[in-house]
N, C-alpha and C. Protein backbone atom coordinates (compact mmCIF):
# COMPACT_ATOMS: atom_id res chain seq x y z
N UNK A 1 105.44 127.96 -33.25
CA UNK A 1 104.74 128.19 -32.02
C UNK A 1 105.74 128.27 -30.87
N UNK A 2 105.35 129.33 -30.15
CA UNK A 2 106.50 129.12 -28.80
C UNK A 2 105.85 129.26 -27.63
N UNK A 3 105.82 128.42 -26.73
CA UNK A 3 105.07 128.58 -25.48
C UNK A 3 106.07 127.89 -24.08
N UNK A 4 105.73 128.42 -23.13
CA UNK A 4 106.64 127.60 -21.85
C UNK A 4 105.82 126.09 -21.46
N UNK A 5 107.05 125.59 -21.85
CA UNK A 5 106.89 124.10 -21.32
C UNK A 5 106.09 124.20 -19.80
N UNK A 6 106.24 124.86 -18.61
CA UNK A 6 105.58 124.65 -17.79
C UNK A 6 105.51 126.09 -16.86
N UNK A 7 104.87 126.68 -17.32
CA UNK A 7 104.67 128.35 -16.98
C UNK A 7 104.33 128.86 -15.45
N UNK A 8 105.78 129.59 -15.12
CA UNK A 8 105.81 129.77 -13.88
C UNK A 8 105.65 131.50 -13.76
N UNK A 9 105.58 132.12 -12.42
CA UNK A 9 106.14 133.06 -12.21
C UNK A 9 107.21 133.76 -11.53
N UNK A 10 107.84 134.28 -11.85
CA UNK A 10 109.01 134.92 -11.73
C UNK A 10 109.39 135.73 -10.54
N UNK A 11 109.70 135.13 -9.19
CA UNK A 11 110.09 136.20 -8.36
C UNK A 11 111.51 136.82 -8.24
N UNK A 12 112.36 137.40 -8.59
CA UNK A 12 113.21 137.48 -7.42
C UNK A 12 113.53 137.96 -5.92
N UNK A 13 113.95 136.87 -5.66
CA UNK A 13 114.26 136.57 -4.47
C UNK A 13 114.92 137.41 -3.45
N UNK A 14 115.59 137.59 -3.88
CA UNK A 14 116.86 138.17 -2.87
C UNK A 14 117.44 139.28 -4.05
N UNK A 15 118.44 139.71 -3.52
CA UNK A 15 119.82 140.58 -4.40
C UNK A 15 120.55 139.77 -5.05
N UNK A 16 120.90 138.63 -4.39
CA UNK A 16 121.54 137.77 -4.62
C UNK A 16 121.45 136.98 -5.65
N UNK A 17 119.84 137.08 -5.98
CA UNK A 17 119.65 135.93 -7.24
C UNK A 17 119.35 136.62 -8.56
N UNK A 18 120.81 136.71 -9.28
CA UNK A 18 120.07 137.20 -10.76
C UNK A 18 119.94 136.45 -11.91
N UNK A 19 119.39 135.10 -12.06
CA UNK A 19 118.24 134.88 -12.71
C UNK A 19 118.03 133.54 -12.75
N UNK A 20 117.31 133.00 -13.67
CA UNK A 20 116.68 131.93 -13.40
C UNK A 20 116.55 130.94 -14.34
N UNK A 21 115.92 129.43 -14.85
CA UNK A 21 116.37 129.02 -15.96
C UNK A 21 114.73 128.68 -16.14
N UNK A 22 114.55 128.46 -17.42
CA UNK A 22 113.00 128.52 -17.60
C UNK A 22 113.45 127.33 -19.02
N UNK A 23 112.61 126.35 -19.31
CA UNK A 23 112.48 125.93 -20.22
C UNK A 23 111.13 126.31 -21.62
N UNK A 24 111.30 126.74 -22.48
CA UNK A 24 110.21 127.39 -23.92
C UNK A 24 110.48 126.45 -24.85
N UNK A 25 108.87 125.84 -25.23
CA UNK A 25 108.76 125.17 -25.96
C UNK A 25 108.35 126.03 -27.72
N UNK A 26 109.53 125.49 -28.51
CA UNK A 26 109.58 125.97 -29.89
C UNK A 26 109.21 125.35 -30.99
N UNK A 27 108.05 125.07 -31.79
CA UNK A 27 108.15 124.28 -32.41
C UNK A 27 107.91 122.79 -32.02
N UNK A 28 107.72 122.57 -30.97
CA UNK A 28 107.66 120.99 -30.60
C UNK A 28 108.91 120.57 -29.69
N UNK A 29 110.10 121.62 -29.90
CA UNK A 29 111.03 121.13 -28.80
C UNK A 29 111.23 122.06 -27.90
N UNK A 30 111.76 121.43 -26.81
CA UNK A 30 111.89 122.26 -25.23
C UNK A 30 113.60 122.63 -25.38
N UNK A 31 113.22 124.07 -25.16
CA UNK A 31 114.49 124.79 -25.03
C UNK A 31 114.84 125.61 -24.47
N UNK A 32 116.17 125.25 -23.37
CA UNK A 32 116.32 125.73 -22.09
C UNK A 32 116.67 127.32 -22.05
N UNK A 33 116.21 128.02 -21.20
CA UNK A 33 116.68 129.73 -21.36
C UNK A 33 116.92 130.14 -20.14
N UNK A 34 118.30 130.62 -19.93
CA UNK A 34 118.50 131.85 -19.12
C UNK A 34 117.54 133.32 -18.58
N UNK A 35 117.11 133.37 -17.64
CA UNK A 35 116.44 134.65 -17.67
C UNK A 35 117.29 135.51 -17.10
N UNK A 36 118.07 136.88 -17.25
CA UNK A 36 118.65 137.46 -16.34
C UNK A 36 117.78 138.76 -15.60
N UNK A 37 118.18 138.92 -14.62
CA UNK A 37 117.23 140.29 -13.63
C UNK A 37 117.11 141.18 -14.68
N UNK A 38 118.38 141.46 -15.30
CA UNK A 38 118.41 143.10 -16.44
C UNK A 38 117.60 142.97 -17.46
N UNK A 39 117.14 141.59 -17.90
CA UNK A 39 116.44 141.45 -19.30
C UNK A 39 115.02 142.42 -19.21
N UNK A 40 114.90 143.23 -20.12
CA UNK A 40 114.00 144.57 -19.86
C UNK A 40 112.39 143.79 -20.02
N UNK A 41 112.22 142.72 -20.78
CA UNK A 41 110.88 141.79 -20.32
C UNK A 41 110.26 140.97 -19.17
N UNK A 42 111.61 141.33 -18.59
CA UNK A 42 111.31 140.78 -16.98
C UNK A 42 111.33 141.74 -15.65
N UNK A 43 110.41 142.02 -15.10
CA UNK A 43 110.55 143.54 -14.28
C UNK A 43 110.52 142.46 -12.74
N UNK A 44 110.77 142.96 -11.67
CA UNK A 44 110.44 141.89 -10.64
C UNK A 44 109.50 141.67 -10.22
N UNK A 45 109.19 140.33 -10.36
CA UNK A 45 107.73 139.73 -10.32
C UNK A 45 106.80 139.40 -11.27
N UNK A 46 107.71 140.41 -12.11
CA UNK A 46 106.75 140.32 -13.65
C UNK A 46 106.67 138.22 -14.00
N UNK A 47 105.19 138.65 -14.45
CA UNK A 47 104.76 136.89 -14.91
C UNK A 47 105.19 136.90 -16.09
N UNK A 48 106.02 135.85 -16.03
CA UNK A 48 106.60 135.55 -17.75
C UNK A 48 105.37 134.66 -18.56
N UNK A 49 105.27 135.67 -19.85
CA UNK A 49 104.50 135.78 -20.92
C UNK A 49 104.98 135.00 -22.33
N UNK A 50 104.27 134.25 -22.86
CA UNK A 50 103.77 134.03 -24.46
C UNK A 50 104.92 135.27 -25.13
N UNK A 51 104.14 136.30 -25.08
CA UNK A 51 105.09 137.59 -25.21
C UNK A 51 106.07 137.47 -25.30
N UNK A 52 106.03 137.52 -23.67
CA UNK A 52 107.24 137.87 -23.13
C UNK A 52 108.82 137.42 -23.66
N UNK A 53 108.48 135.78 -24.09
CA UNK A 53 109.26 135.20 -24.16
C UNK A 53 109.79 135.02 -25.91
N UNK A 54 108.68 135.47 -26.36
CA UNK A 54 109.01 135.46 -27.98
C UNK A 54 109.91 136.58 -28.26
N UNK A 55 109.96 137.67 -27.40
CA UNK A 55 111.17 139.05 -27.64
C UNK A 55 112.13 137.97 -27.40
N UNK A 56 112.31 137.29 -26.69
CA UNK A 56 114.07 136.63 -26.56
C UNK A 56 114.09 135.30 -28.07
N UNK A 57 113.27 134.67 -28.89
CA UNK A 57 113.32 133.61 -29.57
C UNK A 57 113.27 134.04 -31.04
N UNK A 58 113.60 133.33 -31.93
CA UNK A 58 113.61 133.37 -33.23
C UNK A 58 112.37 133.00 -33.51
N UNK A 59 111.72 133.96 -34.72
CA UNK A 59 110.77 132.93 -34.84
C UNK A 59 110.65 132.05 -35.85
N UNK A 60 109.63 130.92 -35.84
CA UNK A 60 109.56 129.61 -36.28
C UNK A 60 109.79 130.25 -37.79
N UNK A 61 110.58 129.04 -38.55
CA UNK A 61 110.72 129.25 -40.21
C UNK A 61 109.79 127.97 -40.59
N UNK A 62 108.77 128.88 -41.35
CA UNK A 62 107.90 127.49 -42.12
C UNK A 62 108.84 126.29 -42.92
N UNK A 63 108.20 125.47 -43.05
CA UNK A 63 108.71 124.20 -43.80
C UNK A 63 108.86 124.73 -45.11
N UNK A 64 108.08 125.31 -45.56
CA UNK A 64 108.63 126.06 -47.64
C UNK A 64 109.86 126.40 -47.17
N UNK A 65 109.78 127.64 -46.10
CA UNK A 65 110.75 127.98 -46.52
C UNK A 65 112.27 127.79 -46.20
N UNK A 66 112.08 126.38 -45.22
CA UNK A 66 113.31 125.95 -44.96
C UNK A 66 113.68 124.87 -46.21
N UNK A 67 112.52 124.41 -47.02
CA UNK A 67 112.79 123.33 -48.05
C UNK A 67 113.82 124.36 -48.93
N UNK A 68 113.15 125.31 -48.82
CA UNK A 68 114.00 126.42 -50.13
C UNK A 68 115.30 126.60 -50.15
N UNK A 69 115.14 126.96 -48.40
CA UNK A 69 116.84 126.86 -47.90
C UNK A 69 117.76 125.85 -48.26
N UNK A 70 117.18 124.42 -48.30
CA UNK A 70 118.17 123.34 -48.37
C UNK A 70 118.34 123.80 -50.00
N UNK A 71 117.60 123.70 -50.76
CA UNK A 71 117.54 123.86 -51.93
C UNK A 71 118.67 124.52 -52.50
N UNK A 72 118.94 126.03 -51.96
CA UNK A 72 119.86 126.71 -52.29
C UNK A 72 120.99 126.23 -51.80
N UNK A 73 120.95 125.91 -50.69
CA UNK A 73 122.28 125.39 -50.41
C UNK A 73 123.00 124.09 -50.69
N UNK A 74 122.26 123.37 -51.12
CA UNK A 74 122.75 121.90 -52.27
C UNK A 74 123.08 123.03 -53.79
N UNK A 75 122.43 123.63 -53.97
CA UNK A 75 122.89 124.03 -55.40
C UNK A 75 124.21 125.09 -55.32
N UNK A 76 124.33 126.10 -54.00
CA UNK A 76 125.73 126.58 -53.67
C UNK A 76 126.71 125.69 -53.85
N UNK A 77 126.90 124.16 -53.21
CA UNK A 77 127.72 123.47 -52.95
C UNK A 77 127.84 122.49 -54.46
N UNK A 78 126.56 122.49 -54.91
CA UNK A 78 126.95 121.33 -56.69
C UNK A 78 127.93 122.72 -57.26
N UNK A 79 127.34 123.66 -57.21
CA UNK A 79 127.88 124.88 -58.39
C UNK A 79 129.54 125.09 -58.11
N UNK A 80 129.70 124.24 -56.74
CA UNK A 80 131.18 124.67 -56.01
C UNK A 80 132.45 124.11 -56.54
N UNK A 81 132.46 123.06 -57.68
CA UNK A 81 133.74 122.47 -57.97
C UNK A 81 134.27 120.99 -57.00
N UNK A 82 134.74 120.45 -57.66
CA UNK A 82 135.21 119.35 -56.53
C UNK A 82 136.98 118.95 -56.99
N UNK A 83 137.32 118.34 -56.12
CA UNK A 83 138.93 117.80 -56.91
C UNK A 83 138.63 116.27 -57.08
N UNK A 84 139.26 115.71 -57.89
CA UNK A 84 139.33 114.25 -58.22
C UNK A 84 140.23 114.07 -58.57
N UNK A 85 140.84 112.77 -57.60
CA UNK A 85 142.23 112.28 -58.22
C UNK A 85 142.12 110.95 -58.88
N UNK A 86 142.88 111.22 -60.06
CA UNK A 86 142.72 110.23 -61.32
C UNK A 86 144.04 109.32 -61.25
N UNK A 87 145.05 109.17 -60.15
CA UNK A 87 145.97 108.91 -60.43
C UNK A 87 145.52 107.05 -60.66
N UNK A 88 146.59 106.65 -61.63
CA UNK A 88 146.19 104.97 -60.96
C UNK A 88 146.75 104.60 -59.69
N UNK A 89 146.05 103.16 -59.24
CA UNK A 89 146.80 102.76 -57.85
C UNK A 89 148.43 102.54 -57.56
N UNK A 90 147.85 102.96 -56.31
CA UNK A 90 149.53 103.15 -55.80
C UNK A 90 150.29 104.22 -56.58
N UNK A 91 149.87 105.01 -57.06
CA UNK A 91 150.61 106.06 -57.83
C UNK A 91 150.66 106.95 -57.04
N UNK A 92 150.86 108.26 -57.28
CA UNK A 92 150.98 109.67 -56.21
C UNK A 92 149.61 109.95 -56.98
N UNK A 93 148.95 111.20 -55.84
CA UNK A 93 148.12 111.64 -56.46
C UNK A 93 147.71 112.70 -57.31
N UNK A 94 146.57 112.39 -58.37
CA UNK A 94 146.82 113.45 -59.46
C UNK A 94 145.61 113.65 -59.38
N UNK A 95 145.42 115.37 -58.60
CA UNK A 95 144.64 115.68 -58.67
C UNK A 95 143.68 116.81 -59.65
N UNK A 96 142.62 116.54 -59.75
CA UNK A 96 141.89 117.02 -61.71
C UNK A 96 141.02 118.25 -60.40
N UNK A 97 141.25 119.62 -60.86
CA UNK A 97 139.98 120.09 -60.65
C UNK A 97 138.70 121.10 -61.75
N UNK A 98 137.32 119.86 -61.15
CA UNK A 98 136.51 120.35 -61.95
C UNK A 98 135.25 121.22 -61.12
N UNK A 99 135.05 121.69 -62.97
CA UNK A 99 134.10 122.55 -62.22
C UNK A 99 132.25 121.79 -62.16
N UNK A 100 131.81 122.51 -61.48
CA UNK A 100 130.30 121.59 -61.66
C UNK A 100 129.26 122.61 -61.30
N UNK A 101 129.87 123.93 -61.77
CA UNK A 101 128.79 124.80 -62.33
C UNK A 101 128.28 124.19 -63.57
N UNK A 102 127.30 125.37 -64.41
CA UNK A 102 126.40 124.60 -65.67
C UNK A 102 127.72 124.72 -67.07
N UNK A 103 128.33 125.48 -66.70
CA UNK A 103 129.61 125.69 -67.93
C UNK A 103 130.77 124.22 -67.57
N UNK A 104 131.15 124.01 -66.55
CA UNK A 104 131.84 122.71 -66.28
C UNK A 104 131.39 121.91 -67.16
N UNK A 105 129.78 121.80 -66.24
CA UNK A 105 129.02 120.18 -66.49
C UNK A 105 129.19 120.08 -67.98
N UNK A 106 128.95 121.26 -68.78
CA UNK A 106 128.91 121.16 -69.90
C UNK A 106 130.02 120.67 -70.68
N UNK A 107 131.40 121.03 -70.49
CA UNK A 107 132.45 120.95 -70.97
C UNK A 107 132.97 119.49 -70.71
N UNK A 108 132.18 118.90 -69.65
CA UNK A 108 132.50 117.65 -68.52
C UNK A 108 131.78 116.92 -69.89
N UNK A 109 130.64 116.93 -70.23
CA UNK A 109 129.95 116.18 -71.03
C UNK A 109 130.38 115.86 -72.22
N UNK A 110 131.05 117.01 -72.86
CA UNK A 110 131.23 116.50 -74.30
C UNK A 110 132.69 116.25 -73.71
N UNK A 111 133.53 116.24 -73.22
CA UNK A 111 134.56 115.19 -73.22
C UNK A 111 134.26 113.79 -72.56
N UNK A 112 133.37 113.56 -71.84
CA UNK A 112 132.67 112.14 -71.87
C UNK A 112 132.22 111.66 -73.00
N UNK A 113 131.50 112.23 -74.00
CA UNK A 113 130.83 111.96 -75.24
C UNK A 113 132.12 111.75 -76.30
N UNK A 114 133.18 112.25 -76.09
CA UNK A 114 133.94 112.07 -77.20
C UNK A 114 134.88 110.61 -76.61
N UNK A 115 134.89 111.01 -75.10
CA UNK A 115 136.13 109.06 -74.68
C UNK A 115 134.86 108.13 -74.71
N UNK A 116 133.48 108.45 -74.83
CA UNK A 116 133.21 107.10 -75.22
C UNK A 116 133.18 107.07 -76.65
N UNK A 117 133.37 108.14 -77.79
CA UNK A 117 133.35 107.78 -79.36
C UNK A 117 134.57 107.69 -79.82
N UNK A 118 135.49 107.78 -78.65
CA UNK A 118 137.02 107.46 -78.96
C UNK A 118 137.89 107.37 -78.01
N UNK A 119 137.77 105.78 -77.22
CA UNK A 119 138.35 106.06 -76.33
C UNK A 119 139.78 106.01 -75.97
N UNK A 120 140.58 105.73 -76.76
CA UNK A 120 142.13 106.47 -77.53
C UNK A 120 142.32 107.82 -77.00
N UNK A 121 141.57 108.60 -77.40
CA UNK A 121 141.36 110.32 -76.87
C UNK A 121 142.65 110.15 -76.22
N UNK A 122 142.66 111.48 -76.18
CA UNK A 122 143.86 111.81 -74.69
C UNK A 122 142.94 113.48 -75.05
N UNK A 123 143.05 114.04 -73.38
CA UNK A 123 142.08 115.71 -73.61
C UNK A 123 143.45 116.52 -72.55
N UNK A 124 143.62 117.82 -73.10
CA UNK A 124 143.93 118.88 -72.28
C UNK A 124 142.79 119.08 -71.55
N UNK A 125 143.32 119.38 -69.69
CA UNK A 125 142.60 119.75 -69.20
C UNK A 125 142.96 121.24 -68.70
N UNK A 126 142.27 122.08 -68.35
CA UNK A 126 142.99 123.46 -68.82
C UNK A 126 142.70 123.62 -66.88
N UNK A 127 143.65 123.70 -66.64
CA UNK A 127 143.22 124.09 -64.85
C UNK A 127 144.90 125.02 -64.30
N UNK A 128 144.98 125.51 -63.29
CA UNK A 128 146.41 125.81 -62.49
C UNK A 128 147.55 125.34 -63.58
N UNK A 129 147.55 124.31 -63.51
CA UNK A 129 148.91 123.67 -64.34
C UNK A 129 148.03 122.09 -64.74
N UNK A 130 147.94 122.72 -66.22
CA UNK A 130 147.30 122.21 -67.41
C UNK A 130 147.88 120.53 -67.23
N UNK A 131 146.93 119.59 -67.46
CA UNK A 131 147.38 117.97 -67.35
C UNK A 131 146.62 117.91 -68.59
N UNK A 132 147.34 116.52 -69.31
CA UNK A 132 146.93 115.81 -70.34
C UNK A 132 145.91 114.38 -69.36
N UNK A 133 144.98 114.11 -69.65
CA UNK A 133 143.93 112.81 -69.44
C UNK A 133 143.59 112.19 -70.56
N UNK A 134 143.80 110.97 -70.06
CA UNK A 134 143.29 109.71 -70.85
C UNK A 134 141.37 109.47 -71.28
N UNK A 135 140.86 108.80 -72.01
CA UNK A 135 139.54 109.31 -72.17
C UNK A 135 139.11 108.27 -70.58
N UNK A 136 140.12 107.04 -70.10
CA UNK A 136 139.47 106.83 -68.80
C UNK A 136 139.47 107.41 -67.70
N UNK A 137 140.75 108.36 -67.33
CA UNK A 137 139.98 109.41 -66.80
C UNK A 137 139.60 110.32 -66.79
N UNK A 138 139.25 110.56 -68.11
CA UNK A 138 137.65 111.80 -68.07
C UNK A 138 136.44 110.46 -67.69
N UNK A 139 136.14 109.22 -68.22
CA UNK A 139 135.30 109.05 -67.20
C UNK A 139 135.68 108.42 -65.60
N UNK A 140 136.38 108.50 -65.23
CA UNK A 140 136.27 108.62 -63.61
C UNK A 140 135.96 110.09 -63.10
N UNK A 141 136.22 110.76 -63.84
CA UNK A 141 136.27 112.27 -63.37
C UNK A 141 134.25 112.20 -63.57
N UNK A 142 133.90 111.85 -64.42
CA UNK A 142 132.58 112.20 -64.63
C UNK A 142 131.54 111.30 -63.57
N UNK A 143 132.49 109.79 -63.32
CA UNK A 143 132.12 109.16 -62.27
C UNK A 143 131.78 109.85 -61.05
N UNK A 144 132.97 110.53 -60.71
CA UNK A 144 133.23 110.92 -58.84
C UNK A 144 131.84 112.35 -59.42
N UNK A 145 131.76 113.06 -60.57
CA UNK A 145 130.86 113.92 -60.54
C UNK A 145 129.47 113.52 -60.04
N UNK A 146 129.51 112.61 -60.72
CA UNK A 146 128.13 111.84 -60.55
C UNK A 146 127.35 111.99 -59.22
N UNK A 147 128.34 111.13 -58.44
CA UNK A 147 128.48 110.55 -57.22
C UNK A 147 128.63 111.66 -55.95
N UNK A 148 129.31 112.86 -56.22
CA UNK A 148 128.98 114.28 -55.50
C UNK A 148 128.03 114.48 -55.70
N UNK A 149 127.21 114.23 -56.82
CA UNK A 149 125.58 115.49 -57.21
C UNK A 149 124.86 114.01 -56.42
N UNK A 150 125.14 113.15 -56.83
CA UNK A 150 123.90 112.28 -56.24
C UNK A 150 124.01 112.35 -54.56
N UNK A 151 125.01 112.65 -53.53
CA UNK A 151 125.10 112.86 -52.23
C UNK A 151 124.86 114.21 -52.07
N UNK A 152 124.68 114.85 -52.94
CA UNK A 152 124.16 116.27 -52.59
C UNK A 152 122.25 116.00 -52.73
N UNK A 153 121.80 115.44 -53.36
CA UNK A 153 120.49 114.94 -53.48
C UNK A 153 120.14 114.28 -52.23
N UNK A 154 121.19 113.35 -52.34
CA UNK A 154 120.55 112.32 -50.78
C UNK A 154 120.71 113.26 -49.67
N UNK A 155 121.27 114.42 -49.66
CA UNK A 155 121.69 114.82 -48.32
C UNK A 155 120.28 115.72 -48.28
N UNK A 156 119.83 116.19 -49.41
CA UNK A 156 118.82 117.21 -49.50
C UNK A 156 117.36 116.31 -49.35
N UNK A 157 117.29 115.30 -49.37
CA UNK A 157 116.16 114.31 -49.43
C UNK A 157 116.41 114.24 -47.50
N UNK A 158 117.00 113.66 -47.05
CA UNK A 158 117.39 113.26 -45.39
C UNK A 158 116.66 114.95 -44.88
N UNK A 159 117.29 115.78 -45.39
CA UNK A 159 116.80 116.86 -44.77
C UNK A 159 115.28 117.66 -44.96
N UNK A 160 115.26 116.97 -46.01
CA UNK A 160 113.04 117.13 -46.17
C UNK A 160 112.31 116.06 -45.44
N UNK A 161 113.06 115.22 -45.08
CA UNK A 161 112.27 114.43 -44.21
C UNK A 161 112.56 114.86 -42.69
N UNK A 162 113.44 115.55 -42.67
CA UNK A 162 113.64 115.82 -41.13
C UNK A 162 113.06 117.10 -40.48
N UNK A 163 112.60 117.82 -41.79
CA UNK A 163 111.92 119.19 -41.60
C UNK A 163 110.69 118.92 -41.94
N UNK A 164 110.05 117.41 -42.64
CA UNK A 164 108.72 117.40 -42.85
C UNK A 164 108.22 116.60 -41.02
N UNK A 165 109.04 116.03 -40.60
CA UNK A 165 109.08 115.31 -39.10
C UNK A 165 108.86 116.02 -38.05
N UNK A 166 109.35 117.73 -38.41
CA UNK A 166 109.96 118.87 -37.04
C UNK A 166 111.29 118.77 -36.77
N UNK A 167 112.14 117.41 -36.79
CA UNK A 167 113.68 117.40 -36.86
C UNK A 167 114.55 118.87 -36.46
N UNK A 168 113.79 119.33 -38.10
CA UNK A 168 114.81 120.22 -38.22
C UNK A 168 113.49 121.82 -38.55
N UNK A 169 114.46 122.59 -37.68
CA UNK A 169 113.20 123.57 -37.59
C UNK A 169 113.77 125.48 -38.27
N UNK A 170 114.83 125.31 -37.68
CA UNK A 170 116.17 126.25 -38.29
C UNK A 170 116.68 126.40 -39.74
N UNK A 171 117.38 127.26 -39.84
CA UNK A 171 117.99 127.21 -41.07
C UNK A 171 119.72 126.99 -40.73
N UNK A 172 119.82 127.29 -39.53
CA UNK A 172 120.99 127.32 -38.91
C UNK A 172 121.27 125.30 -38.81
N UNK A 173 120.36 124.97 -38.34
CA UNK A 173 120.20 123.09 -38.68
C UNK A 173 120.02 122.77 -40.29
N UNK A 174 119.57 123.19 -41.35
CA UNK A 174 119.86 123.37 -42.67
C UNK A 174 121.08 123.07 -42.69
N UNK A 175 121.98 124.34 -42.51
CA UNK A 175 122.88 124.53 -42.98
C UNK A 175 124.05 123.88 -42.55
N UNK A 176 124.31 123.04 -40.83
CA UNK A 176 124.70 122.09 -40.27
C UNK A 176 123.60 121.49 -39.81
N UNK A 177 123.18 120.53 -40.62
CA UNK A 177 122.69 119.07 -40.23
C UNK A 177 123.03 118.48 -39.16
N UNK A 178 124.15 118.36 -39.39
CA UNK A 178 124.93 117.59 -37.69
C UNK A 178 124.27 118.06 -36.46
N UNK A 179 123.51 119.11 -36.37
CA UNK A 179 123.43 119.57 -35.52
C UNK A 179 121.80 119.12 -34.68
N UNK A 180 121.61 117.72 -35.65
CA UNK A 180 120.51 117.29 -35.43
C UNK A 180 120.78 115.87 -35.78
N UNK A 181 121.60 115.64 -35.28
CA UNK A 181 122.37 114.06 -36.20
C UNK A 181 122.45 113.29 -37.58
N UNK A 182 122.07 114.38 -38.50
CA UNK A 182 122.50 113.65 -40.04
C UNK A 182 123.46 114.19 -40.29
N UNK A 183 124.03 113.60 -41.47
CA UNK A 183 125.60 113.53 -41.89
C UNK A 183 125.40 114.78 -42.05
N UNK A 184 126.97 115.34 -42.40
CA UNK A 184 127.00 116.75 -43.24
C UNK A 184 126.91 117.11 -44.46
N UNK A 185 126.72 118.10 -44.88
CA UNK A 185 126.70 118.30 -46.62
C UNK A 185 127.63 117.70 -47.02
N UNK A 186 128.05 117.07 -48.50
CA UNK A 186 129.40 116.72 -49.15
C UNK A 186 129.81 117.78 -49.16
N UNK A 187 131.05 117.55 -49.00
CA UNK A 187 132.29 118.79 -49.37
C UNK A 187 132.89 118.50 -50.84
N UNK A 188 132.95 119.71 -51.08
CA UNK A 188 133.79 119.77 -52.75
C UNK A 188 135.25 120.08 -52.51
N UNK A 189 135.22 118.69 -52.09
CA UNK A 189 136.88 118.28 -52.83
C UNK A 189 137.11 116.75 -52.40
């Protein structure tokens, strides 16, 4: 829905004055707008319109289809890979990168399945420049996986509640959260 917070009409004034600030309510929030003399919906004198004002605004994205949005974009960012460093403490770091598309996860799994049926193992990991891992860290590696997909969940849960609230009304707020004060997506790495 978009309507003016408090609906005026539009003179100009003089030569001097080209334009004016109008606040439009979007969705439930008030959002401030520039009017300039040249804007072709504003003629002089012309009464600013419902209309009028929806040629200058985006319009509203339903709640489906911003849920959808988050949706895809938690699954862009799981499908994205992350780095994990396995080094032990105080060591330099050794960094593993995996993948956490569905071919990763997969490959991620049965070398978890084999360091827990042998955890002796030692696995090639086949990346840039190939490292040998211990079967404990293939599971830390499966750990920190974990722990990315589950903050990709929580981040996607924060953001259905903030679009089931009005919070978040954009896809452009989807896609930076911050931009409505929740954290940001996890980053993969």
């Amino acid at each position: 829905m978009v309507a003016l917070a408090n609906p005026v009409k539009a003179w100009w004034n003089n030569a001097a004055q080209t334009s004016f600030d109008v606040d439009v309510i979007i969705a439930g929030k008030t959002v401030p707008m520039t009017v300039n003399q040249g804007d072709a919906a504003f003629a002089d004198g012309a009464l600013i319109t419902h209309s009028a004002i929806s040629a200058f605004v985006a319009p509203a994205v339903a709640p489906a289809q911003l849920v959808a949005y988050a949706e895809a974009k938690r699954a862009q960012i799981a499908s994205g890979g992350i780095s994990v460093n396995v080094a032990a403490s105080g060591q330099p770091a050794q960094m593993i990168e995996v993948g956490t598309d569905t071919a990763g996860l997969a490959l991620l799994a049965n070398a978890v399945w084999l360091a827990n049926a042998s955890p002796s193992a030692s696995f090639e990991w086949d990346q840039a420049s190939p490292v040998t891992l211990s079967g404990a860290q293939v599971l830390e590696i499966q750990a920190a996986v974990a722990a990315f997909q589950q903050a990709l969940f929580a981040q996607k849960t924060a953001i259905r509640h903030a679009i089931a609230s009005g919070a978040i009304t954009t896809t452009a707020e989807v896609g930076d959260p911050t931009l409505v004060k929740l954290s940001a997506w996890p980053a993969n790495s």
